[in-house]
N, C-alpha and C. Protein backbone atom coordinates (compact mmCIF):
# COMPACT_ATOMS: atom_id res chain seq x y z
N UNK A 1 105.20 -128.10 126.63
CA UNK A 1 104.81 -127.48 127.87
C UNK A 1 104.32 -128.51 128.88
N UNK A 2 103.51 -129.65 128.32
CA UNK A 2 103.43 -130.11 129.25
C UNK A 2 104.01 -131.02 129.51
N UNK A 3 104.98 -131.61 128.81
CA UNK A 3 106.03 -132.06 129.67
C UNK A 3 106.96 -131.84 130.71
N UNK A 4 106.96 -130.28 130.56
CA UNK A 4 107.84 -129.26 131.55
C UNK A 4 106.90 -129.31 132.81
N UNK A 5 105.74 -129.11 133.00
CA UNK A 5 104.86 -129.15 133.91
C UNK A 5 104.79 -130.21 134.41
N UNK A 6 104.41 -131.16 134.27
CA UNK A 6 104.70 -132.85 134.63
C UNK A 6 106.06 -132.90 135.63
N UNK A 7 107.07 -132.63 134.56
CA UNK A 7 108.41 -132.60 135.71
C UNK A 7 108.71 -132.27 136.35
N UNK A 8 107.81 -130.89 136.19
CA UNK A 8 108.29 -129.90 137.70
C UNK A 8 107.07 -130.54 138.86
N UNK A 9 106.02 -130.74 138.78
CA UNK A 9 105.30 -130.72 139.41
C UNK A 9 106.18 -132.69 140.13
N UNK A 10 106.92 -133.69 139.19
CA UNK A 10 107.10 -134.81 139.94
C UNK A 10 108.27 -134.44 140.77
N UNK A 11 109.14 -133.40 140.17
CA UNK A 11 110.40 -132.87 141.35
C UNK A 11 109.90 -131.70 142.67
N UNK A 12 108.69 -131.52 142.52
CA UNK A 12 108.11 -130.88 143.88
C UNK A 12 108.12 -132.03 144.59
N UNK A 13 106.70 -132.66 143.78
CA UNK A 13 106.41 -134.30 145.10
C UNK A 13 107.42 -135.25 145.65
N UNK A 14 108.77 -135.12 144.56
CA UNK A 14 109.80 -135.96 145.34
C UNK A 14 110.64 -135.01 146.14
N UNK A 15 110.35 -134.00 146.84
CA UNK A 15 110.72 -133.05 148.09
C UNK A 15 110.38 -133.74 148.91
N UNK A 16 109.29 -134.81 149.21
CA UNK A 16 108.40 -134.60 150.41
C UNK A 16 108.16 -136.19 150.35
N UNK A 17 107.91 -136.99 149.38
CA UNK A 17 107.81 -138.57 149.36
C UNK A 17 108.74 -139.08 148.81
N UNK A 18 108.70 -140.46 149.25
CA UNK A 18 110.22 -141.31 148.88
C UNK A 18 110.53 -140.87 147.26
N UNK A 19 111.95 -141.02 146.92
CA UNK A 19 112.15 -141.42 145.48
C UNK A 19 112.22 -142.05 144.71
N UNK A 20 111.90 -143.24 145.69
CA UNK A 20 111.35 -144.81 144.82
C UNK A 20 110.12 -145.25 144.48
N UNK A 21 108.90 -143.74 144.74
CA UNK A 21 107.91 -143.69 144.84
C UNK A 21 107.40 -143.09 143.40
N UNK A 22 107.42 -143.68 141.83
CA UNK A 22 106.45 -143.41 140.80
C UNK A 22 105.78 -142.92 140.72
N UNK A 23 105.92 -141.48 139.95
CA UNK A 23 104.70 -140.45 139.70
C UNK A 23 104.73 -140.56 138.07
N UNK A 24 103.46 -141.04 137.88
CA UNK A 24 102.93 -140.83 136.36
C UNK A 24 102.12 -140.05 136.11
N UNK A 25 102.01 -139.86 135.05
CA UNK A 25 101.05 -138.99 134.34
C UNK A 25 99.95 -139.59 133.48
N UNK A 26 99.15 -139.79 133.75
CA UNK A 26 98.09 -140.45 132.49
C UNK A 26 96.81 -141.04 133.24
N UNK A 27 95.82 -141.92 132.43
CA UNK A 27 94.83 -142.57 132.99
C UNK A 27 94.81 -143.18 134.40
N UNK A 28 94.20 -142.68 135.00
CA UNK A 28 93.73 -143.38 136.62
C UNK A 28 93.59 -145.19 135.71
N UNK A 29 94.07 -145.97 136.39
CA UNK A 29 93.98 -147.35 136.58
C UNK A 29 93.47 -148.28 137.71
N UNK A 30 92.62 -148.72 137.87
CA UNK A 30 92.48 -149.30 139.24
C UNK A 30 93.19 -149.63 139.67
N UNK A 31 93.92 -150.16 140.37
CA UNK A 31 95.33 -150.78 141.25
C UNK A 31 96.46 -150.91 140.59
N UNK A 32 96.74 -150.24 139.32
CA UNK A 32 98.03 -150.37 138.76
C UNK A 32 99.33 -149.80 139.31
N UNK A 33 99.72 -151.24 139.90
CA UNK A 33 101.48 -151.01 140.08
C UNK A 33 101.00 -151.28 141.42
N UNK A 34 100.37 -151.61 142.38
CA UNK A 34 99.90 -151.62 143.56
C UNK A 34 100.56 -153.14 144.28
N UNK A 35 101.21 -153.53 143.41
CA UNK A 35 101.33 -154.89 143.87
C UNK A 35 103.26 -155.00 143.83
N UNK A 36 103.28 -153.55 143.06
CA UNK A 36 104.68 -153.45 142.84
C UNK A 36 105.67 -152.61 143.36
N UNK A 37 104.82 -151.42 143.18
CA UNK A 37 105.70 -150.43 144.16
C UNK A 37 104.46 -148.89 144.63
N UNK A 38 104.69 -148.11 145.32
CA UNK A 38 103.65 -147.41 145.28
C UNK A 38 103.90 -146.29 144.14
N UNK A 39 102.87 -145.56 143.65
CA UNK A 39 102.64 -144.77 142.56
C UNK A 39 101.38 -143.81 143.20
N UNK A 40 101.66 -142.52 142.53
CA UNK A 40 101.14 -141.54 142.65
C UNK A 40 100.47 -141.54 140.95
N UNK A 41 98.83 -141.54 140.86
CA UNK A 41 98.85 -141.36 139.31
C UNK A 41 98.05 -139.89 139.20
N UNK A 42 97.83 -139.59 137.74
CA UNK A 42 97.17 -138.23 137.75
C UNK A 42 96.34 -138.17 136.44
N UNK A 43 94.90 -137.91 136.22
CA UNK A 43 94.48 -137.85 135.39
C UNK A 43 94.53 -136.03 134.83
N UNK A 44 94.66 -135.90 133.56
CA UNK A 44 94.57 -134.40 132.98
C UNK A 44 93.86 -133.66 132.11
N UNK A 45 92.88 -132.92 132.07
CA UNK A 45 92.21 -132.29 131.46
C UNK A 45 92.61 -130.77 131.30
N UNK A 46 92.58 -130.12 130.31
CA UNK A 46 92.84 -128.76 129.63
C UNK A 46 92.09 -128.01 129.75
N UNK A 47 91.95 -126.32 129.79
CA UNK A 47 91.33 -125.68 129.50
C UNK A 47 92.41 -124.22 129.28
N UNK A 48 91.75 -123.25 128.49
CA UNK A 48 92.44 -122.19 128.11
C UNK A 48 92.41 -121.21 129.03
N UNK A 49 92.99 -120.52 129.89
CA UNK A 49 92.56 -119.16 130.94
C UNK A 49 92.71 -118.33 129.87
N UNK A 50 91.56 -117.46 129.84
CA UNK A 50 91.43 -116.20 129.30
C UNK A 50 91.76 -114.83 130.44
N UNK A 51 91.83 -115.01 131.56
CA UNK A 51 92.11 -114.14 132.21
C UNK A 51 93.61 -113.75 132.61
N UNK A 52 93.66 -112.40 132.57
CA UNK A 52 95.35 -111.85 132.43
C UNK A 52 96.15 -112.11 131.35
N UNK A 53 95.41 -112.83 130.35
CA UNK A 53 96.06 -113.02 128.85
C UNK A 53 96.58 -111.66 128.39
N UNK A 54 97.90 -112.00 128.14
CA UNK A 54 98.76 -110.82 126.79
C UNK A 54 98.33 -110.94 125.87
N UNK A 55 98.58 -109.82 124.92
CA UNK A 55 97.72 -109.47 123.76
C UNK A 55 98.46 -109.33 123.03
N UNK A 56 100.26 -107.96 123.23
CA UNK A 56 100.44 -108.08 122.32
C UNK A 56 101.85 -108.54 122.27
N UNK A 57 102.78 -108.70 121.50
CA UNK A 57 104.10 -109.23 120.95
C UNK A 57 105.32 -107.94 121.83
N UNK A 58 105.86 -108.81 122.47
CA UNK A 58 107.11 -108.07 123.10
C UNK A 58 108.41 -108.01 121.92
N UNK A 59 109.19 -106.74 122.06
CA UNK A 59 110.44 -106.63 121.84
C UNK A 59 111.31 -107.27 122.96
N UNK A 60 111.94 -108.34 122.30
CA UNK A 60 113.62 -108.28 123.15
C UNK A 60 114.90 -107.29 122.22
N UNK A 61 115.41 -106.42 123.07
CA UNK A 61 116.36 -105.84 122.52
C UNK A 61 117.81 -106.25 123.18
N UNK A 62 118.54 -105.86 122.40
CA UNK A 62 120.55 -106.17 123.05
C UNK A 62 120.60 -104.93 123.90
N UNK A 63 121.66 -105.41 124.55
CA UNK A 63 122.25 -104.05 125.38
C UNK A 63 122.45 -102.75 124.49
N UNK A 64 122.58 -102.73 122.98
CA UNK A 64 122.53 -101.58 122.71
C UNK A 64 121.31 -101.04 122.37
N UNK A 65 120.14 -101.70 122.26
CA UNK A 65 118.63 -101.74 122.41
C UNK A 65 118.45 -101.77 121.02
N UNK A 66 119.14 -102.78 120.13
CA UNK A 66 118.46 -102.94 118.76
C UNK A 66 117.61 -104.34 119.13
N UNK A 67 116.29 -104.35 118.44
CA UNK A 67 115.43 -105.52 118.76
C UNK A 67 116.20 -106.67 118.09
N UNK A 68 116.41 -107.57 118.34
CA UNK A 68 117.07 -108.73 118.08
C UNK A 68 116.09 -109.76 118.01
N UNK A 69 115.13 -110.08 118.63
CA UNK A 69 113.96 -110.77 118.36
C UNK A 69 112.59 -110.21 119.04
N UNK A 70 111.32 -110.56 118.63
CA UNK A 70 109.50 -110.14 118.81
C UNK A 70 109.62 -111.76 119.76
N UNK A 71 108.91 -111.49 120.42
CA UNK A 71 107.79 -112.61 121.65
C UNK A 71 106.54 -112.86 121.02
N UNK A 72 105.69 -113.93 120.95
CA UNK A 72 104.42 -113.92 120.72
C UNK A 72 104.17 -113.66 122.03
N UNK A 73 102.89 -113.39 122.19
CA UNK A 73 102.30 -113.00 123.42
C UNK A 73 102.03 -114.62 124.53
N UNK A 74 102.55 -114.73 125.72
CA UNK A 74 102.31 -116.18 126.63
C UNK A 74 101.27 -116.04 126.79
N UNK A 75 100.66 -117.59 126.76
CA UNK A 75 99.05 -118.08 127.06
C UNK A 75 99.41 -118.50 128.36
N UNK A 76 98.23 -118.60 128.77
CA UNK A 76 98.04 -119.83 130.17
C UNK A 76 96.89 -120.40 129.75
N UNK A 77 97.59 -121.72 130.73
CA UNK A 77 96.65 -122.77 130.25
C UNK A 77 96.34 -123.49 131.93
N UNK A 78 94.63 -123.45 132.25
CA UNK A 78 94.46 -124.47 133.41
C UNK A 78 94.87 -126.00 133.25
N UNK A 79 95.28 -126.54 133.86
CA UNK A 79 95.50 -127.96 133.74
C UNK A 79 94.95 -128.59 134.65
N UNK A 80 93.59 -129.97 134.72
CA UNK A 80 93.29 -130.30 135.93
C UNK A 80 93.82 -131.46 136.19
N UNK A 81 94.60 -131.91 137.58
CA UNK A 81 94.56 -133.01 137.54
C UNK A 81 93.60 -133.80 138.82
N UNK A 82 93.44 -135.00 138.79
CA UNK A 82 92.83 -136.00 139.75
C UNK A 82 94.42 -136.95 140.23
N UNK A 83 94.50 -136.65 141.45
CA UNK A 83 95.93 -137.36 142.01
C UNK A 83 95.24 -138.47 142.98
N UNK A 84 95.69 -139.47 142.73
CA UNK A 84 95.07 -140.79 143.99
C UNK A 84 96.64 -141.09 144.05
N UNK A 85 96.07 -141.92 144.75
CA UNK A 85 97.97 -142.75 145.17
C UNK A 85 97.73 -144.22 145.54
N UNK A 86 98.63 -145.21 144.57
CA UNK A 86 98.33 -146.84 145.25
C UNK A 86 99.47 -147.33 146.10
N UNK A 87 99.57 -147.86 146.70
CA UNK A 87 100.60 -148.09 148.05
C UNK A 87 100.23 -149.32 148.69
N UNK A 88 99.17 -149.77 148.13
CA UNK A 88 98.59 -151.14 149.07
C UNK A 88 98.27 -150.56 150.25
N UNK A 89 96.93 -151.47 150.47
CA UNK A 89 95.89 -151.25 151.52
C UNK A 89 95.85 -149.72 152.06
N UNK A 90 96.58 -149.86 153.66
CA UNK A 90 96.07 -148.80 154.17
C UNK A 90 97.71 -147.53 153.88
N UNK A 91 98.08 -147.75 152.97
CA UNK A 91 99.16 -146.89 152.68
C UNK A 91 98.71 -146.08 151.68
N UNK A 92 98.01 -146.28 150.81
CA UNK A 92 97.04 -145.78 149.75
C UNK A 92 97.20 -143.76 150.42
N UNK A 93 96.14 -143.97 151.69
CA UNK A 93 96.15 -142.30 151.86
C UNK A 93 97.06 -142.14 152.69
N UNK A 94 98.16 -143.10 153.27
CA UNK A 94 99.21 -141.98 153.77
C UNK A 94 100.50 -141.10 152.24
N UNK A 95 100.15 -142.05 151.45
CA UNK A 95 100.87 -141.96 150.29
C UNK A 95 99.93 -140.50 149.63
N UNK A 96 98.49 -140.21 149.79
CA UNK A 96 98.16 -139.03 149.54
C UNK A 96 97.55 -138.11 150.27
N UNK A 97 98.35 -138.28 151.48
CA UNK A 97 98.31 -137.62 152.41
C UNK A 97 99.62 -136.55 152.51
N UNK A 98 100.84 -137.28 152.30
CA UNK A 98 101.86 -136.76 151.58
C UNK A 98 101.84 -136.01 150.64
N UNK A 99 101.14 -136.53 149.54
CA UNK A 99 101.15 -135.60 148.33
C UNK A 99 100.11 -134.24 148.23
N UNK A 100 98.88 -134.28 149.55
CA UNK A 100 98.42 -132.80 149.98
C UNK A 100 99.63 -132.16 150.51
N UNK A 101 100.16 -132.63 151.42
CA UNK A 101 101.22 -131.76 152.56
C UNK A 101 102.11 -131.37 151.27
N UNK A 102 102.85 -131.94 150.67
CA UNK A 102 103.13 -131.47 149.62
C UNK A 102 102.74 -129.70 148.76
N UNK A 103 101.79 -130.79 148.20
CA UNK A 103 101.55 -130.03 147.18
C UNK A 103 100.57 -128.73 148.09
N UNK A 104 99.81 -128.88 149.07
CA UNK A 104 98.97 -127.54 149.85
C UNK A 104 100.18 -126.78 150.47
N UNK A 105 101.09 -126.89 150.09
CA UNK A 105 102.55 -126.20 151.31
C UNK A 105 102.88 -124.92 150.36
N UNK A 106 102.65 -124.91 148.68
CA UNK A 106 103.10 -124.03 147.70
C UNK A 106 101.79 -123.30 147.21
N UNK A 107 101.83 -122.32 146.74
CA UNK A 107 101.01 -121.72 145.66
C UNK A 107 101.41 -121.70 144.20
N UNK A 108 103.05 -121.92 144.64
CA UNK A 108 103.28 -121.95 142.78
C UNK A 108 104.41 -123.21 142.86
N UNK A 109 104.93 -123.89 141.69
CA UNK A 109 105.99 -124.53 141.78
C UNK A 109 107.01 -123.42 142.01
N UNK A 110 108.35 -123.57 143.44
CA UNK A 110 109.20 -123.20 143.01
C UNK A 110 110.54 -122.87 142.01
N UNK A 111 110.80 -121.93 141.24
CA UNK A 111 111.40 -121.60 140.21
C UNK A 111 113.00 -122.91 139.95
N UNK A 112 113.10 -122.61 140.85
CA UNK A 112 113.87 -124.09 141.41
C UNK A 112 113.81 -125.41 140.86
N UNK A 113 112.65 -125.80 140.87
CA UNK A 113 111.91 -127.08 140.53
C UNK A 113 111.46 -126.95 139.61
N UNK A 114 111.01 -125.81 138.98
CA UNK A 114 110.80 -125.65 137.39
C UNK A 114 111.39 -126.05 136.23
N UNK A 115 110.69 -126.52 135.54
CA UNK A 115 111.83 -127.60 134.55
C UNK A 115 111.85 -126.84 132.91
N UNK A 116 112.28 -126.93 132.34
CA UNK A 116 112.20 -126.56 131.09
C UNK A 116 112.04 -124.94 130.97
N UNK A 117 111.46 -124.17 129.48
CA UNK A 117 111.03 -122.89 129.60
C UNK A 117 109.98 -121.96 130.70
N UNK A 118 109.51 -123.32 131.48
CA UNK A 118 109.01 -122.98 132.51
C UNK A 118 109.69 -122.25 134.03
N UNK A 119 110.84 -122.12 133.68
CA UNK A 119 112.00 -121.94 135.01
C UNK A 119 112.29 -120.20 134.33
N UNK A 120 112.07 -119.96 133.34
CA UNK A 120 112.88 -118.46 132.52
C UNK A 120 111.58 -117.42 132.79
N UNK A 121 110.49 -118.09 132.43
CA UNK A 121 108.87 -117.58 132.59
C UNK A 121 108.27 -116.39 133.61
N UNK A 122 107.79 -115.43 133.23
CA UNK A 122 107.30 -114.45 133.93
C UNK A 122 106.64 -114.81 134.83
N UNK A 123 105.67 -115.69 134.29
CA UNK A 123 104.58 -115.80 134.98
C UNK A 123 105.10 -117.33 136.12
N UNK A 124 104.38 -117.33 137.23
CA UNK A 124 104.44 -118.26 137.68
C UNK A 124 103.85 -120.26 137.32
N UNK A 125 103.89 -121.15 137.79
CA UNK A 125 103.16 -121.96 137.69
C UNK A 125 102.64 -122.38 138.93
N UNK A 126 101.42 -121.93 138.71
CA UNK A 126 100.38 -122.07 140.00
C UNK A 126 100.18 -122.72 140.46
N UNK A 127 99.63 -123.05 141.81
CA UNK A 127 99.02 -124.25 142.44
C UNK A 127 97.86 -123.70 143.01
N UNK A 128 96.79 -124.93 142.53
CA UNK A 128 95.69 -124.50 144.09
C UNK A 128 95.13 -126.13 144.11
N UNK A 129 95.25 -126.13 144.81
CA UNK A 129 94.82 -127.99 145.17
C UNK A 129 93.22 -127.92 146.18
N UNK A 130 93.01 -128.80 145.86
CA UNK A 130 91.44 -129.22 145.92
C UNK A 130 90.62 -127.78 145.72
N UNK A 131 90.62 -127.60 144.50
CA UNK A 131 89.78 -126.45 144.79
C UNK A 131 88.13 -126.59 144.26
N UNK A 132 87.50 -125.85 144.48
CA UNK A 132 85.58 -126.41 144.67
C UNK A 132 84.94 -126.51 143.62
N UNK A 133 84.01 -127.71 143.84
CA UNK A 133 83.70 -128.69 142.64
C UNK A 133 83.00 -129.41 143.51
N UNK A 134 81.85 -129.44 142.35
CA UNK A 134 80.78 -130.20 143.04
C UNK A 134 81.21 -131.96 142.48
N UNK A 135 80.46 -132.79 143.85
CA UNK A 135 80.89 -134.01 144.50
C UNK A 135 80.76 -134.43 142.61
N UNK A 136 79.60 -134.34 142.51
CA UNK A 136 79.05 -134.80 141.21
C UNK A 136 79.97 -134.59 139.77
N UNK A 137 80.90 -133.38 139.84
CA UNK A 137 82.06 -133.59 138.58
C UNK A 137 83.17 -134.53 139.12
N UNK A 138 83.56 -134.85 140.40
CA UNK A 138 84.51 -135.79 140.45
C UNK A 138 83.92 -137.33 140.21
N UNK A 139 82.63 -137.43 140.92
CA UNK A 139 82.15 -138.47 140.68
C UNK A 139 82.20 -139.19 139.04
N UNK A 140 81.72 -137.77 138.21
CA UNK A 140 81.66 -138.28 136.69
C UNK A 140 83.03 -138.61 136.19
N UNK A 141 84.13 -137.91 136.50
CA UNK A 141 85.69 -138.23 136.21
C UNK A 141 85.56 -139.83 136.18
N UNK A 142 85.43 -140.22 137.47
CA UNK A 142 85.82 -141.76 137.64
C UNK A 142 84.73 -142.30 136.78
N UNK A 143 83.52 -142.31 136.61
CA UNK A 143 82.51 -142.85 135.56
C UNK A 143 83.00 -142.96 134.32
N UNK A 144 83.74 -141.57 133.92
CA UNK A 144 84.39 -141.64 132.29
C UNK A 144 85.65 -142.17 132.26
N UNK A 145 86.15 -142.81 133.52
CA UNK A 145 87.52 -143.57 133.53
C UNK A 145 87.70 -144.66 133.59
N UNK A 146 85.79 -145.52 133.64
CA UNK A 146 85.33 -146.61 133.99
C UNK A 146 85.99 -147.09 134.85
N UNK A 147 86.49 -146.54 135.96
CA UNK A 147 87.20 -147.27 137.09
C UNK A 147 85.99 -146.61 138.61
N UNK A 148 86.21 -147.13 139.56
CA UNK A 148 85.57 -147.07 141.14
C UNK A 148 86.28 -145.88 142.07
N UNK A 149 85.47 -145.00 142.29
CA UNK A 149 86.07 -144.15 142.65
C UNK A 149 87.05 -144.32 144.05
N UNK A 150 87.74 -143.35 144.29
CA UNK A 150 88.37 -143.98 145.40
C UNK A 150 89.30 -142.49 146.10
N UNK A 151 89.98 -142.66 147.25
CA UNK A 151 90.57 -141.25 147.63
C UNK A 151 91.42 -140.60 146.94
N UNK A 152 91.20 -139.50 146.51
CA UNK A 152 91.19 -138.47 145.47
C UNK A 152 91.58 -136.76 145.44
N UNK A 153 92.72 -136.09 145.36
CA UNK A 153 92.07 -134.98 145.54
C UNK A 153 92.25 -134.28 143.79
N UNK A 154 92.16 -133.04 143.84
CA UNK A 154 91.97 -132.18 142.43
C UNK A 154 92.68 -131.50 142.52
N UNK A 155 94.25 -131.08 141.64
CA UNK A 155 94.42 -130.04 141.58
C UNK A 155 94.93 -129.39 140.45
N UNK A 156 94.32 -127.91 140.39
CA UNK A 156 94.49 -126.89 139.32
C UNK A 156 95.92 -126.38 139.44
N UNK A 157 96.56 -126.36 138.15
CA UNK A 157 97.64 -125.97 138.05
C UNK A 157 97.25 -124.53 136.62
N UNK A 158 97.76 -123.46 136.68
CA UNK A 158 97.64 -122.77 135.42
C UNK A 158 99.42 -122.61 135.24
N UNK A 159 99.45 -122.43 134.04
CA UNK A 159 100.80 -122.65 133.30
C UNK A 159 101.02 -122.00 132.39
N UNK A 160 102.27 -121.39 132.35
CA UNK A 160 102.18 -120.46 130.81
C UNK A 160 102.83 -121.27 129.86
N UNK A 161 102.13 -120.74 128.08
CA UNK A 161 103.09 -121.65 127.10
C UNK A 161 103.47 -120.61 126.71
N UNK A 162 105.11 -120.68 126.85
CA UNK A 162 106.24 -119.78 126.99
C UNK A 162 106.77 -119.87 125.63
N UNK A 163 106.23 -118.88 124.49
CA UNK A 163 106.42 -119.27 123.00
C UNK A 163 107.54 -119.12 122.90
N UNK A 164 108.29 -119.38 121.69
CA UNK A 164 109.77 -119.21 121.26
C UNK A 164 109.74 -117.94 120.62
N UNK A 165 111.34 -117.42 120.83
CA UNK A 165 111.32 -115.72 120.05
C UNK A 165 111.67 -115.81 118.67
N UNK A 166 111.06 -114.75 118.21
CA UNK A 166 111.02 -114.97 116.76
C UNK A 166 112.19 -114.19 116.50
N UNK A 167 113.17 -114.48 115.89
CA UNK A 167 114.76 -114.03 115.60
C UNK A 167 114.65 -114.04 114.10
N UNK A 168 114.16 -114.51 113.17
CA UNK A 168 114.46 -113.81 111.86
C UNK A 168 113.81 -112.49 111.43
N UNK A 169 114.37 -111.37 111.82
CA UNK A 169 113.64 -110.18 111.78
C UNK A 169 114.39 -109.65 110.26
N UNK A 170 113.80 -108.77 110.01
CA UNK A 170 114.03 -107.83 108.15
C UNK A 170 115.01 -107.06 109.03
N UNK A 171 116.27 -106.29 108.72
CA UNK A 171 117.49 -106.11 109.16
C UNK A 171 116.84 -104.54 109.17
N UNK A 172 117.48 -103.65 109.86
CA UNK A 172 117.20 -102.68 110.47
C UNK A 172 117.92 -101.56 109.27
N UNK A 173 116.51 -100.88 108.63
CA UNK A 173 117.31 -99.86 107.74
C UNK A 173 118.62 -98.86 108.15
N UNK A 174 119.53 -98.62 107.04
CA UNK A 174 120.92 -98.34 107.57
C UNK A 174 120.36 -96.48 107.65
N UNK A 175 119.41 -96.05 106.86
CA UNK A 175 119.01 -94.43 107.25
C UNK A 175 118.01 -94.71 105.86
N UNK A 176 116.81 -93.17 106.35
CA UNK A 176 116.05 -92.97 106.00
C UNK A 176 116.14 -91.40 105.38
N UNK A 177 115.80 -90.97 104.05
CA UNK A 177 115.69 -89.94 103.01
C UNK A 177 114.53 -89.61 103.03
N UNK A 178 114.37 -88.58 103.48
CA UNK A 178 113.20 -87.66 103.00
C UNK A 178 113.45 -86.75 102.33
N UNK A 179 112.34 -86.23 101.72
CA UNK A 179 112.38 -85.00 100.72
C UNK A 179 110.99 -84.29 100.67
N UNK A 180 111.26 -83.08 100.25
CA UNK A 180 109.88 -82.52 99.71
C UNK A 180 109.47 -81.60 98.54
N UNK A 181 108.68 -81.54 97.86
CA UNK A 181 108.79 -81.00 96.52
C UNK A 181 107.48 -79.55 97.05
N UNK A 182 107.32 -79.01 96.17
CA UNK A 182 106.52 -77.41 96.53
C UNK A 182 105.80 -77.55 95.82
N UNK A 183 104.22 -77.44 95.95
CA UNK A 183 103.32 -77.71 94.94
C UNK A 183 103.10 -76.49 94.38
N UNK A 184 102.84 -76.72 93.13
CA UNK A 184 102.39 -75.56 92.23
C UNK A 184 101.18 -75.17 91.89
């Protein structure tokens, strides 16, 4: 899943910034790649949404409506990221200045740009960028990244993990016998 998310979210940002422009995924670095080409990086933290969670297991049936495979029920999952951008000197925030206009232009990735089981998915994959947080949790991000903080924004993505269908089902009885006896 989250590789699917990653990709969709780097084929949004290459809508809108060059395509020679590196989007990674992983640890904020102080100036890494800054000397080489510009890069967009993103730090990621997890959390589970409990809200609007499914509960229970869907039928998929065939056109003649025999169930052919059960669904586990889709989770969502918040994903946070911290996006800076290195570009050298004063290119730094036009490089994430871009990647707000970007990314503040959507509420969800378009289905389009959706990569993987993420493109088939009921649910959308969300966007809300910079959303509110005190100065003091971004501040600690960069403290636990031992790097200097620097221009920054946050954004929440929620995502569904789009389970696989369960297709080995017990074969569908061919008929059912009843009977009844008369008590004495």
């Amino acid at each position: 899943m989250f590789e699917d998310v990653n990709a969709s979210l780097a084929a949004l940002l290459h809508t809108a910034i060059a395509k020679d422009v590196a989007v990674e995924f992983g640890p904020v670095v102080d100036g890494a790649g800054a000397e080489k080409r510009s890069v967009v990086l993103t730090f990621l933290h997890i959390e589970r949404c409990v809200t609007g969670m499914e509960l229970d297991w869907t039928d998929v049936r065939d056109e003649k409506g025999k169930v052919v495979a059960r669904m586990p029920p889709t989770h969502r999952y918040c994903l946070h990221y911290l996006v800076t951008a290195s570009a050298g000197a004063t290119a730094d925030l036009e490089l994430l200045g871009s990647t707000l206009e970007v990314l503040g232009s959507y509420n969800a990735v378009p289905r389009a740009l959706s990569r993987g089981p993420l493109r088939d998915s009921t649910w959308p994959v969300a966007l809300e960028v910079a959303p509110a947080a005190p100065l003091q949790d971004t501040l600690d991000i960069w403290a636990a990244l031992r790097a200097d903080p620097r221009p920054a924004l946050r954004l929440l993505v929620t995502a569904p993990m789009v389970p696989a269908p369960i297709t080995s089902l017990e074969a569908t009885p061919e008929g059912v016998t009843l009977g009844a006896t008369r008590k004495q």
